[in-house]
PDB file of N, CA and C in Angstrom:
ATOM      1  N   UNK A   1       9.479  15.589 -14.869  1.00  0.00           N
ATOM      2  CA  UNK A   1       8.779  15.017 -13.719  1.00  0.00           C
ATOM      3  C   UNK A   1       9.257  15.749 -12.458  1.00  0.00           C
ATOM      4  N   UNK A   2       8.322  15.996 -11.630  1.00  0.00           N
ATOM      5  CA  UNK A   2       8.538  16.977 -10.070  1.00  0.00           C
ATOM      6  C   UNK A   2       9.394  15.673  -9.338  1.00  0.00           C
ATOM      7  N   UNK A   3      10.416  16.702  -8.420  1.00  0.00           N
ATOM      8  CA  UNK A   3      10.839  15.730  -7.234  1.00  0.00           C
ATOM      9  C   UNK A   3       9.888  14.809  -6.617  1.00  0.00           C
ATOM     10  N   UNK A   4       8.786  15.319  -6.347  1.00  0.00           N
ATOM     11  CA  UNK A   4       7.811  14.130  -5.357  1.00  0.00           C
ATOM     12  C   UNK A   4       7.358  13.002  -6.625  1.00  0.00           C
ATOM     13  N   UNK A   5       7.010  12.866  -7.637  1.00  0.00           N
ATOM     14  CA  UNK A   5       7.086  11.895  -8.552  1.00  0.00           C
ATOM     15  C   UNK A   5       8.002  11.020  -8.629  1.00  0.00           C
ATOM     16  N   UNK A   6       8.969  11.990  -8.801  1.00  0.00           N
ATOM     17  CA  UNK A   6      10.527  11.258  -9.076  1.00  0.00           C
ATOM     18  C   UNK A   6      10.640  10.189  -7.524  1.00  0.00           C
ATOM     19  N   UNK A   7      10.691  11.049  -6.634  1.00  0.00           N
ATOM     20  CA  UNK A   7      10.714  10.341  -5.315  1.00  0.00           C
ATOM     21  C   UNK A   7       9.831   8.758  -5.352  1.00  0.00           C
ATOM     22  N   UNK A   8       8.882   9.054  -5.601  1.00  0.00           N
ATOM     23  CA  UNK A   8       7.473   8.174  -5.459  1.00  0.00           C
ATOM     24  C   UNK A   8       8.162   6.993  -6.470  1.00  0.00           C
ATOM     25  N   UNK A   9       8.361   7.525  -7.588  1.00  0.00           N
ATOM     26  CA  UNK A   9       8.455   6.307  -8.801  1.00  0.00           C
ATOM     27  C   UNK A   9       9.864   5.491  -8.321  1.00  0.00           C
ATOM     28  N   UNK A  10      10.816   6.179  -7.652  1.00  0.00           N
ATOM     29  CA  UNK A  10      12.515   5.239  -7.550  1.00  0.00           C
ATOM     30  C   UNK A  10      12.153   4.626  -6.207  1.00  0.00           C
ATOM     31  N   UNK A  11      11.103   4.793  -5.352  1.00  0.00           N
ATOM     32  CA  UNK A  11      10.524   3.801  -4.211  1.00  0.00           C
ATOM     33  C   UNK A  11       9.903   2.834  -4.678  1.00  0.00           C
ATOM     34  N   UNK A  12       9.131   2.994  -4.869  1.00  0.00           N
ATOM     35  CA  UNK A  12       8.360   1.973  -6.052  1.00  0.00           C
ATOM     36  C   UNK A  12       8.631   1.313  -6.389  1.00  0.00           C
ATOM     37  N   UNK A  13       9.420   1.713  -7.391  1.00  0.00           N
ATOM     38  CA  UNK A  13      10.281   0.649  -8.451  1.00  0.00           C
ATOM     39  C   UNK A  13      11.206  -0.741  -7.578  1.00  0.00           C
ATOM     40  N   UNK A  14      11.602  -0.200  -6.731  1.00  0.00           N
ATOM     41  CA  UNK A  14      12.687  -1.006  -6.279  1.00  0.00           C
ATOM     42  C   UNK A  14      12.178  -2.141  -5.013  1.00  0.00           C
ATOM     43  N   UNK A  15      10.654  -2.188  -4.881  1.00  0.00           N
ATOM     44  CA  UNK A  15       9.228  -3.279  -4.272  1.00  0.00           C
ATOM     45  C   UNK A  15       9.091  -3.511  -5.390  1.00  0.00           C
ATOM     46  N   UNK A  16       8.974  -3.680  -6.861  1.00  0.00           N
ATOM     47  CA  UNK A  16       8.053  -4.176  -7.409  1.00  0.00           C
ATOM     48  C   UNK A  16       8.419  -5.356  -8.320  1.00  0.00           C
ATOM     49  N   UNK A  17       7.966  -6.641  -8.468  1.00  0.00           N
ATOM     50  CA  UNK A  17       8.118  -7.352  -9.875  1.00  0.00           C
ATOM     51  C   UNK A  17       7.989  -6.512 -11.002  1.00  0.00           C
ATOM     52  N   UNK A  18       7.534  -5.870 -11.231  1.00  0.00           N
ATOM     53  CA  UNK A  18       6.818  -5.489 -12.627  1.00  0.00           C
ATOM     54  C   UNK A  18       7.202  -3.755 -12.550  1.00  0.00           C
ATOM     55  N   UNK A  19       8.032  -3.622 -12.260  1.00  0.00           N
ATOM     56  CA  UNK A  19       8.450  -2.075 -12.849  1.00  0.00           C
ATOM     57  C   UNK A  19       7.865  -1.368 -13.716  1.00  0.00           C
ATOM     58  N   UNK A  20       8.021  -2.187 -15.160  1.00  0.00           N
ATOM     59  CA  UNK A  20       8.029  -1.292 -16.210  1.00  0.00           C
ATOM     60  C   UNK A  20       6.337  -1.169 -15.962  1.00  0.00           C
ATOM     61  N   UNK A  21       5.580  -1.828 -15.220  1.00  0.00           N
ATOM     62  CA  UNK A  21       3.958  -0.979 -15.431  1.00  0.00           C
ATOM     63  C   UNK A  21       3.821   0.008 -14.459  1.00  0.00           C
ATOM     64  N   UNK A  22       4.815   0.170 -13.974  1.00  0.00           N
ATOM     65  CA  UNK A  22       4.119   1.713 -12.812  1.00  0.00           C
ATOM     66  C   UNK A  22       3.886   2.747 -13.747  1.00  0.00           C
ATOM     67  N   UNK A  23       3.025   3.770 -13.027  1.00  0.00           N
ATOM     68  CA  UNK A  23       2.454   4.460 -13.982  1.00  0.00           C
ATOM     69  C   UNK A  23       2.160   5.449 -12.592  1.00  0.00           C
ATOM     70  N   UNK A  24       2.672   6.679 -12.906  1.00  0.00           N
ATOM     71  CA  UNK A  24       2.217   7.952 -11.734  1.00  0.00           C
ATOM     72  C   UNK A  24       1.564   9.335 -12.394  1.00  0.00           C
ATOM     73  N   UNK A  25       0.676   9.855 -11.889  1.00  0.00           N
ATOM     74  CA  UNK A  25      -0.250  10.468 -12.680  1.00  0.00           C
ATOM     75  C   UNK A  25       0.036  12.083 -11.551  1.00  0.00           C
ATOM     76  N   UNK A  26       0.469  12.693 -11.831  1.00  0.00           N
ATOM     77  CA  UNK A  26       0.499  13.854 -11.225  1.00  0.00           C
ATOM     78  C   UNK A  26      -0.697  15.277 -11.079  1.00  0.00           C
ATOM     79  N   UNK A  27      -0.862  15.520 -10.198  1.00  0.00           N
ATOM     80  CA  UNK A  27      -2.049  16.765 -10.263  1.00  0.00           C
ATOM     81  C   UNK A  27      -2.142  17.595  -9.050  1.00  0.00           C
ATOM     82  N   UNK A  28      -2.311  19.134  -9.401  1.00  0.00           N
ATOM     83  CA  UNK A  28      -2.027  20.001  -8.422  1.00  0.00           C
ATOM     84  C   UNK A  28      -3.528  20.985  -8.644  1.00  0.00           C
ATOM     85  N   UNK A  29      -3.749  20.901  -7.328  1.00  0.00           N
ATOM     86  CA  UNK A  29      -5.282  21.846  -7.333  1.00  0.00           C
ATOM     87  C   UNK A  29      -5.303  22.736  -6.023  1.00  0.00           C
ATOM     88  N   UNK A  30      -6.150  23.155  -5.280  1.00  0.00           N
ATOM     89  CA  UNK A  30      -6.174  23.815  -4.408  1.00  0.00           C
ATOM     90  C   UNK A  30      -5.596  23.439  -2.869  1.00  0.00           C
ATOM     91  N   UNK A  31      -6.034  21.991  -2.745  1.00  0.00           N
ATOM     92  CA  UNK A  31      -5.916  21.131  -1.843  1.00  0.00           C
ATOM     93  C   UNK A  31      -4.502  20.714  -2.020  1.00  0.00           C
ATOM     94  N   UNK A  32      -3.095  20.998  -2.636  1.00  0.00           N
ATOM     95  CA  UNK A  32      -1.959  20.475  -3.192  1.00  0.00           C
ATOM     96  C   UNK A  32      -1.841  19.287  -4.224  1.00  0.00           C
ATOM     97  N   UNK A  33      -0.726  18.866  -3.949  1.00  0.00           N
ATOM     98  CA  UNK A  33      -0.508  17.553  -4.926  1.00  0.00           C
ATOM     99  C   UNK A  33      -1.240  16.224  -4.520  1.00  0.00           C
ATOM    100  N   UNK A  34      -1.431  16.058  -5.478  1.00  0.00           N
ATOM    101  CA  UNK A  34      -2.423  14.165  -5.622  1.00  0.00           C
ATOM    102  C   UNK A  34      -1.466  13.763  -6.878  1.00  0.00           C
ATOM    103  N   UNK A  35      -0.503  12.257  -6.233  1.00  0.00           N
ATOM    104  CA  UNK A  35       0.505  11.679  -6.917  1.00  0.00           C
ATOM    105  C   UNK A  35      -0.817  10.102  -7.068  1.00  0.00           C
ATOM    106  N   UNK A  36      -1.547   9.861  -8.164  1.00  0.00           N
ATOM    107  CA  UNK A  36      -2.031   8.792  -8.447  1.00  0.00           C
ATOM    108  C   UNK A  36      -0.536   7.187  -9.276  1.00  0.00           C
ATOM    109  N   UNK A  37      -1.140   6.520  -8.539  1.00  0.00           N
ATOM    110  CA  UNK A  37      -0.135   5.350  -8.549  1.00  0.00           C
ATOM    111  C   UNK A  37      -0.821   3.974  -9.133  1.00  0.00           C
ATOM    112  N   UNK A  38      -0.597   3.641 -10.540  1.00  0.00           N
ATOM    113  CA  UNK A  38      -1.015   2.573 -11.184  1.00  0.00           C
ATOM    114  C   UNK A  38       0.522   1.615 -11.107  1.00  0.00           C
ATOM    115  N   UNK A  39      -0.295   0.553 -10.997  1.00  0.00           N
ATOM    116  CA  UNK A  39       0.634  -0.716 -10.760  1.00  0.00           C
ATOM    117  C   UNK A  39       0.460  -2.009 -10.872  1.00  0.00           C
ATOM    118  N   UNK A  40       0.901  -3.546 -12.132  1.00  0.00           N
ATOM    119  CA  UNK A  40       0.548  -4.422 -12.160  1.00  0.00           C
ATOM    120  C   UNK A  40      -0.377  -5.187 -11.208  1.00  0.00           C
ATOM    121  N   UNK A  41      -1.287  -5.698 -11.637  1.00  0.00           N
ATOM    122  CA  UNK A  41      -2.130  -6.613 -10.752  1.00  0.00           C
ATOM    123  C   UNK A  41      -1.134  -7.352  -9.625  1.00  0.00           C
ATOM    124  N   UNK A  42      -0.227  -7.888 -10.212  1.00  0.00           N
ATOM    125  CA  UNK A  42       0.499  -8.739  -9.031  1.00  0.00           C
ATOM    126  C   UNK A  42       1.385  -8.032  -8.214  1.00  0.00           C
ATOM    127  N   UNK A  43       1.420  -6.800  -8.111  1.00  0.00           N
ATOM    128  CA  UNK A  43       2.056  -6.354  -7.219  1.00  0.00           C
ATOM    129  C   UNK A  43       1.681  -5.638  -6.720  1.00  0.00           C
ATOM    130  N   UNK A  44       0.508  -5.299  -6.680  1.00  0.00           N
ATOM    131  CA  UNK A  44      -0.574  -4.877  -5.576  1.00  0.00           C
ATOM    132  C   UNK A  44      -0.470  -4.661  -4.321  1.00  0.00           C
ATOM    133  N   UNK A  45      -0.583  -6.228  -3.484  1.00  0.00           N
ATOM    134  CA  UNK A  45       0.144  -6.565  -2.228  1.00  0.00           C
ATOM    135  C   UNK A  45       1.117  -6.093  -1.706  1.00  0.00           C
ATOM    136  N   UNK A  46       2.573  -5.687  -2.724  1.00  0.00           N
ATOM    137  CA  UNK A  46       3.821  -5.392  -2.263  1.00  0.00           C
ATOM    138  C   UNK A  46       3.470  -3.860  -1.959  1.00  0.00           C
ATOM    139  N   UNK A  47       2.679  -3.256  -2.690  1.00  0.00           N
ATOM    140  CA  UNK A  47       2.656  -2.022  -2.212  1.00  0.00           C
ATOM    141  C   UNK A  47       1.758  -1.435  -1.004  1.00  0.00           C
ATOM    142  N   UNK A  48       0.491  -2.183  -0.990  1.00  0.00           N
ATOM    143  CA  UNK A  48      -0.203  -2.327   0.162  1.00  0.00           C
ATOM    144  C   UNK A  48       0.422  -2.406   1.813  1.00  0.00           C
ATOM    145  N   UNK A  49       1.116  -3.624   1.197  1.00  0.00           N
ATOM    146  CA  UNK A  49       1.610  -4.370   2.440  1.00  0.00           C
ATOM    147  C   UNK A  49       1.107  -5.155   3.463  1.00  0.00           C
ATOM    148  N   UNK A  50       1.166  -5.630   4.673  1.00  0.00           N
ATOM    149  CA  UNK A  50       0.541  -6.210   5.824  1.00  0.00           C
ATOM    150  C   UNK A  50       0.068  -5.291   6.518  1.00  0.00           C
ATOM    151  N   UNK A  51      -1.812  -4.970   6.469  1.00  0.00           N
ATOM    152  CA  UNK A  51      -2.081  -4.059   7.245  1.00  0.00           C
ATOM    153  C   UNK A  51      -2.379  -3.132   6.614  1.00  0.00           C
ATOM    154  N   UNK A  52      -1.633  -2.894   5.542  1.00  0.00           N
ATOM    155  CA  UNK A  52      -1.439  -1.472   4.591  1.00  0.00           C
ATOM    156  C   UNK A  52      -0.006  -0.689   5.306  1.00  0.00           C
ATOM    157  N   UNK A  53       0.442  -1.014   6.074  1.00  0.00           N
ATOM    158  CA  UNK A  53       2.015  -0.654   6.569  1.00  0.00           C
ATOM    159  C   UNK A  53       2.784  -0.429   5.360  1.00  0.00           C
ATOM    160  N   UNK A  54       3.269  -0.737   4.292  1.00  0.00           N
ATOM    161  CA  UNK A  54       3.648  -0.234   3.033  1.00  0.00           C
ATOM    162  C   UNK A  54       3.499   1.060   2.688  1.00  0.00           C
ATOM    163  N   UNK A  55       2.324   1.094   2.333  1.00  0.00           N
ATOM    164  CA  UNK A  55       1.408   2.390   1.438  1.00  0.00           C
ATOM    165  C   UNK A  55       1.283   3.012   2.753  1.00  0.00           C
ATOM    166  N   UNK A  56       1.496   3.123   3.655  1.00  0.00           N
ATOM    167  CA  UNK A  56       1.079   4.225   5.013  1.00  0.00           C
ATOM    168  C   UNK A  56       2.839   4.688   5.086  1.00  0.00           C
ATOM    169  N   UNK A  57       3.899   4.002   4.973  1.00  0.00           N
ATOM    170  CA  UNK A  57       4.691   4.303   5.284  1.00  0.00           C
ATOM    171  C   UNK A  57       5.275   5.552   3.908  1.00  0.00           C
ATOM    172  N   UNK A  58       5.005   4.957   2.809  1.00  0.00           N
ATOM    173  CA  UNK A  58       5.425   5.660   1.517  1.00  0.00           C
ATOM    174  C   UNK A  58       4.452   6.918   1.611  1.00  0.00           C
ATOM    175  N   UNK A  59       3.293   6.925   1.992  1.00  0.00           N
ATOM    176  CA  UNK A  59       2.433   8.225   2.414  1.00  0.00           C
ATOM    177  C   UNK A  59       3.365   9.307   3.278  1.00  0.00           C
ATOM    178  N   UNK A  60       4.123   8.538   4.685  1.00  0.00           N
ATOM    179  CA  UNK A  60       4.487   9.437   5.299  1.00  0.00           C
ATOM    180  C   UNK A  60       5.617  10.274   4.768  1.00  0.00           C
ATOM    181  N   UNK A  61       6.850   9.123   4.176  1.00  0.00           N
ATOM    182  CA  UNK A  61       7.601   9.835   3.411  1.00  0.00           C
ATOM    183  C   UNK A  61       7.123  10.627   2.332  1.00  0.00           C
ATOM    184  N   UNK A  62       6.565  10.753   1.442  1.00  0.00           N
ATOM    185  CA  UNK A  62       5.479  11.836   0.716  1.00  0.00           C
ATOM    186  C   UNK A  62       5.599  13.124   1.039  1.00  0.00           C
ATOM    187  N   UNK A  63       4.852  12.801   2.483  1.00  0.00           N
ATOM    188  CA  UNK A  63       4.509  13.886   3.215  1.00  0.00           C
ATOM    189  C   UNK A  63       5.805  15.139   3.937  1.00  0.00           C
ATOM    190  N   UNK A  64       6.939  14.765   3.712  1.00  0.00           N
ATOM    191  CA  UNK A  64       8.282  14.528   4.186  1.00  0.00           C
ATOM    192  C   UNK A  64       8.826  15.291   3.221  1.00  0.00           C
ATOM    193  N   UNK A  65       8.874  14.435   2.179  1.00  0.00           N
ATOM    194  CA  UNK A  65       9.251  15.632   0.692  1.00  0.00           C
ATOM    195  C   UNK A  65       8.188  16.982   0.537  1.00  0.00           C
ATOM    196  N   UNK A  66       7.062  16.685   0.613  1.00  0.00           N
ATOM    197  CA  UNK A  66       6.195  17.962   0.016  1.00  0.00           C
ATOM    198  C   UNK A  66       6.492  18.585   1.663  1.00  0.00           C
ATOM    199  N   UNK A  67       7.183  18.578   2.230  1.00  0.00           N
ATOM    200  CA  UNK A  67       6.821  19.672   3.277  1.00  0.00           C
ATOM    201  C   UNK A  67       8.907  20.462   3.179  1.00  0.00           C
ATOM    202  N   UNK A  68       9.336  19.236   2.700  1.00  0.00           N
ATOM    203  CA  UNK A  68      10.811  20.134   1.734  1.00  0.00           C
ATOM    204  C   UNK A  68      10.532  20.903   0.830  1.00  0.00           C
ATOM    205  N   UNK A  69       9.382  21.009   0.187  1.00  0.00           N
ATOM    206  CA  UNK A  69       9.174  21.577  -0.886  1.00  0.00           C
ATOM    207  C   UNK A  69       8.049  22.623  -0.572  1.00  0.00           C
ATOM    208  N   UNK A  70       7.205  22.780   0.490  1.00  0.00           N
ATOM    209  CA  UNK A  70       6.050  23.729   0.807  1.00  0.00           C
ATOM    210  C   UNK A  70       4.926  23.098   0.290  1.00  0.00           C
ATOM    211  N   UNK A  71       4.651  21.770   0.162  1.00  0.00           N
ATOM    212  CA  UNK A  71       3.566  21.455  -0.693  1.00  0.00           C
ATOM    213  C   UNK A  71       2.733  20.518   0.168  1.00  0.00           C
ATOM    214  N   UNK A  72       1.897  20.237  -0.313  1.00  0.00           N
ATOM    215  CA  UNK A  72       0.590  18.773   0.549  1.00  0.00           C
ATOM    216  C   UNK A  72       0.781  18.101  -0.376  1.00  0.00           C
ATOM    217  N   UNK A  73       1.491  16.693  -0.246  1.00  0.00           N
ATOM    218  CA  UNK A  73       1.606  15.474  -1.365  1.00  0.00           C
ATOM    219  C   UNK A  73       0.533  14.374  -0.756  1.00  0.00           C
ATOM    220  N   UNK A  74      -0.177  14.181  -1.516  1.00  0.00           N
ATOM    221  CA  UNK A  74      -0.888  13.098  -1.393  1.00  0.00           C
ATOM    222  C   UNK A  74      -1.035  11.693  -1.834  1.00  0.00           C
ATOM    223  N   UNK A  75      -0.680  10.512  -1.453  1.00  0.00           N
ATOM    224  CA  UNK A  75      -0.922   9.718  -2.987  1.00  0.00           C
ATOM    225  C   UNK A  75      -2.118   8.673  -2.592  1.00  0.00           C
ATOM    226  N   UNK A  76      -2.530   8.442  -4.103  1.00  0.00           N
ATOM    227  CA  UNK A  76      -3.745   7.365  -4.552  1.00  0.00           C
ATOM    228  C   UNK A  76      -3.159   6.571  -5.152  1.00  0.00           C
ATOM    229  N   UNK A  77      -3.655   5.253  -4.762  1.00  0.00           N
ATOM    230  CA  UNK A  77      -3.399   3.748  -5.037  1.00  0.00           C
ATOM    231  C   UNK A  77      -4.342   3.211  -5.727  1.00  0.00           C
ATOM    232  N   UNK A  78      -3.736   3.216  -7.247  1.00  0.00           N
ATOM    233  CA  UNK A  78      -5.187   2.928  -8.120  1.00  0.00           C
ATOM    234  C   UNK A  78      -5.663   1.502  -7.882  1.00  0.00           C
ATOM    235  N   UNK A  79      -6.597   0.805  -7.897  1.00  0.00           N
ATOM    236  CA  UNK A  79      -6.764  -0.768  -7.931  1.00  0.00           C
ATOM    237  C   UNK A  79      -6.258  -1.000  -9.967  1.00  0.00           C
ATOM    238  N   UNK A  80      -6.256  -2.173  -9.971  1.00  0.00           N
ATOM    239  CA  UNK A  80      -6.145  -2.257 -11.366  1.00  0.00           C
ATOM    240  C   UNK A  80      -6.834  -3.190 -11.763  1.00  0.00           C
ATOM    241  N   UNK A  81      -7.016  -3.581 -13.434  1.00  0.00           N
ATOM    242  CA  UNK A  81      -7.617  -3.815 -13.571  1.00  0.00           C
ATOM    243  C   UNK A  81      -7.561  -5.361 -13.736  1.00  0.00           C
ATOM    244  N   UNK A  82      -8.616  -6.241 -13.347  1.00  0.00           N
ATOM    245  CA  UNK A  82      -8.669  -7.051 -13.251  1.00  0.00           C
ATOM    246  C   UNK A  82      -7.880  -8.316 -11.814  1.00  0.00           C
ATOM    247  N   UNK A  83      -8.074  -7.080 -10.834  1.00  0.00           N
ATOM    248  CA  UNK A  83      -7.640  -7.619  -9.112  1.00  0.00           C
ATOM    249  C   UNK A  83      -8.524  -8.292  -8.399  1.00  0.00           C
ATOM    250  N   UNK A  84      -8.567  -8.824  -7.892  1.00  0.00           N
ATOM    251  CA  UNK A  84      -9.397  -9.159  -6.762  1.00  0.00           C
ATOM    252  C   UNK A  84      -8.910  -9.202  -5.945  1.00  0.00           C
ATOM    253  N   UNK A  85      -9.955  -8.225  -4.624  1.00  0.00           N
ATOM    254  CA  UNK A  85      -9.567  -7.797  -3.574  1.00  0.00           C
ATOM    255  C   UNK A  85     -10.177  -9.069  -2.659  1.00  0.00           C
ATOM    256  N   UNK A  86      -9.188  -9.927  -1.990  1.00  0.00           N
ATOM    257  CA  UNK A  86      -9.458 -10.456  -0.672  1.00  0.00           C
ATOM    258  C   UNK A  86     -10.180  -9.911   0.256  1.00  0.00           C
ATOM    259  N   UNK A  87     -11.109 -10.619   0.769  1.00  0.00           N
ATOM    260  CA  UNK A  87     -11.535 -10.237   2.105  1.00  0.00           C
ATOM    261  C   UNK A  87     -10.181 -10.567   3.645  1.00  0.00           C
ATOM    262  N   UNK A  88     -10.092 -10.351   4.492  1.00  0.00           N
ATOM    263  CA  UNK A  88      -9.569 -10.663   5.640  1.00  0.00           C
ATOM    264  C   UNK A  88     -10.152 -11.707   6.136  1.00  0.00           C
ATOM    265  N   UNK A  89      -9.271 -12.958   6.159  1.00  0.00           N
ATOM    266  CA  UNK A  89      -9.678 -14.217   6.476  1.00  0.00           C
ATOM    267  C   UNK A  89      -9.053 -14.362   8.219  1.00  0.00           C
ATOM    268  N   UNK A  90      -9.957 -14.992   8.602  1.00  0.00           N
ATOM    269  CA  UNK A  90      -9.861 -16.006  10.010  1.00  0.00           C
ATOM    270  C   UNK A  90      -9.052 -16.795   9.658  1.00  0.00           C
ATOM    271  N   UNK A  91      -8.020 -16.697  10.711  1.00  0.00           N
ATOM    272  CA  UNK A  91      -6.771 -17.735  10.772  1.00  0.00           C
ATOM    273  C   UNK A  91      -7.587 -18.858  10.595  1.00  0.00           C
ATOM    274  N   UNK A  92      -6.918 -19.962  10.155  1.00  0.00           N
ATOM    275  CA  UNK A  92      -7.381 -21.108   9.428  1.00  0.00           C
ATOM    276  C   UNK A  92      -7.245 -22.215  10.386  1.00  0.00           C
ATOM    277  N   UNK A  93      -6.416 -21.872  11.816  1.00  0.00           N
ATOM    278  CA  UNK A  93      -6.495 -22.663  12.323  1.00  0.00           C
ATOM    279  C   UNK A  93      -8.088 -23.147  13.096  1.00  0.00           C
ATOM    280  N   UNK A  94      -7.783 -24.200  13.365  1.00  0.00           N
ATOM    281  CA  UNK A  94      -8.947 -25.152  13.675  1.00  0.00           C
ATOM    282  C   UNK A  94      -9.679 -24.444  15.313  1.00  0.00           C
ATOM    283  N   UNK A  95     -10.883 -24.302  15.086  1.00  0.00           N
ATOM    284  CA  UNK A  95     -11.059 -23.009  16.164  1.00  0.00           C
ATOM    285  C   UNK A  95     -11.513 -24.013  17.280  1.00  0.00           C
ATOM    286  N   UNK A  96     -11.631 -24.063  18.387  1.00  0.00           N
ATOM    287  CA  UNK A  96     -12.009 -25.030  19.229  1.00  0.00           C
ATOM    288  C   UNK A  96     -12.826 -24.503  20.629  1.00  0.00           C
ATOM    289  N   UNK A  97     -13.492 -24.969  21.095  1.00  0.00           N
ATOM    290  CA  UNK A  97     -14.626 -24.733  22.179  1.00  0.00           C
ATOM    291  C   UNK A  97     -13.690 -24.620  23.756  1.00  0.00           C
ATOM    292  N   UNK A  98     -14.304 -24.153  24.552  1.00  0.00           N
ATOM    293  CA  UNK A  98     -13.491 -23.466  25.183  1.00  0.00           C
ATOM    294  C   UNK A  98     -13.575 -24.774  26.180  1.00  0.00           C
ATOM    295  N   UNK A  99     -14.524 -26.269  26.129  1.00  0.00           N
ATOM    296  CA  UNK A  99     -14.526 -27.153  27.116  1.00  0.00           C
ATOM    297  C   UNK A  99     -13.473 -27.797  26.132  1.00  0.00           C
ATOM    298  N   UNK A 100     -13.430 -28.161  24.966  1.00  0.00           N
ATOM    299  CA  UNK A 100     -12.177 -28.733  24.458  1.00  0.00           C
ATOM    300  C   UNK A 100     -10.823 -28.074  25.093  1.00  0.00           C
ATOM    301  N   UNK A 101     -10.808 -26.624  25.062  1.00  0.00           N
ATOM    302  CA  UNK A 101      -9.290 -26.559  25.816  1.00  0.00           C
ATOM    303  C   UNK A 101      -9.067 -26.891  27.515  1.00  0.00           C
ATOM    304  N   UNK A 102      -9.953 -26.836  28.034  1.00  0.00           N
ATOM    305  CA  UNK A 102      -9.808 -26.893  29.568  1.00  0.00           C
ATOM    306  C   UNK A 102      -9.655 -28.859  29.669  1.00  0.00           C
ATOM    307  N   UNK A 103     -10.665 -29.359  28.553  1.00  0.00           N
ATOM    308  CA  UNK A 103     -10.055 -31.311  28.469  1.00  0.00           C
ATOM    309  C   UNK A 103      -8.278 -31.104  28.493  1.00  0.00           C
ATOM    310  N   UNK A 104      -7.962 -30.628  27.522  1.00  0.00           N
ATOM    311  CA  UNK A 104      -6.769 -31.009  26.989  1.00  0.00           C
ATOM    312  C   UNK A 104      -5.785 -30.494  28.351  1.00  0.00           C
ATOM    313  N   UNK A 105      -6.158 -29.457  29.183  1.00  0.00           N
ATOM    314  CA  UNK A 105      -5.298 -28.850  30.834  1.00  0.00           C
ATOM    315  C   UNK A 105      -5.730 -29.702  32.147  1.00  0.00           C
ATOM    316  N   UNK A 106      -6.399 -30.659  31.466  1.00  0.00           N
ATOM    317  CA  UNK A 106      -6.482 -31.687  32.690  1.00  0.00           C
ATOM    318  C   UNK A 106      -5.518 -32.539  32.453  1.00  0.00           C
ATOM    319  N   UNK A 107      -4.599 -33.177  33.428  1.00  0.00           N
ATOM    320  CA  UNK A 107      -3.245 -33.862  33.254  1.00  0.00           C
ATOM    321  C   UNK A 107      -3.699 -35.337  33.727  1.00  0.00           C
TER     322      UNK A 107
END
């Protein structure tokens, strides 16, 4: 396994419940390296993160190694199978009219 694999998989590993299903798929073409990244349904999220701040941050480091090495590392975040992807929900709090807040600033 290449350093940027190796790199990729001992980050990984150490976010995840479910270790033993990571799965990294290596490939080098014109455009450089593409590090593909399979990973239990339930730990999805951990690698994502809030925002995707996770997976943007492990991108940059990536990018960090393959440029120690002369290379373009890329990685793909496989979905797996059987996920469902959330939509982005509206805070749940109770949304209120803007004459309800100006009642409640009258003393």
């Amino acid at each position: 396994m290449e350093k940027d694999a190796q790199f990729l998989e001992y980050i990984v590993k150490g976010l995840l419940d479910y270790p033993e299903a990571v799965k990294i798929t290596r490939t080098v073409d014109e455009m450089g390296v593409l590090l593909s990244l399979d990973v239990h349904k339930d730990d999805m999220g951990k690698i994502i993160g809030r925002s995707g701040n996770t997976a943007k941050a492990i991108r940059i480091l990536l990018r960090v190694v393959g440029m120690k090495n002369n290379a373009r590392v890329n990685l793909k975040i496989n979905e797996p199978e059987g996920s469902e992807r959330r939509e982005p929900s509206v805070k749940s709090a109770k949304m209120r009219s803007v004459d309800d807040v100006m009642e409640d600033l009258k003393m």
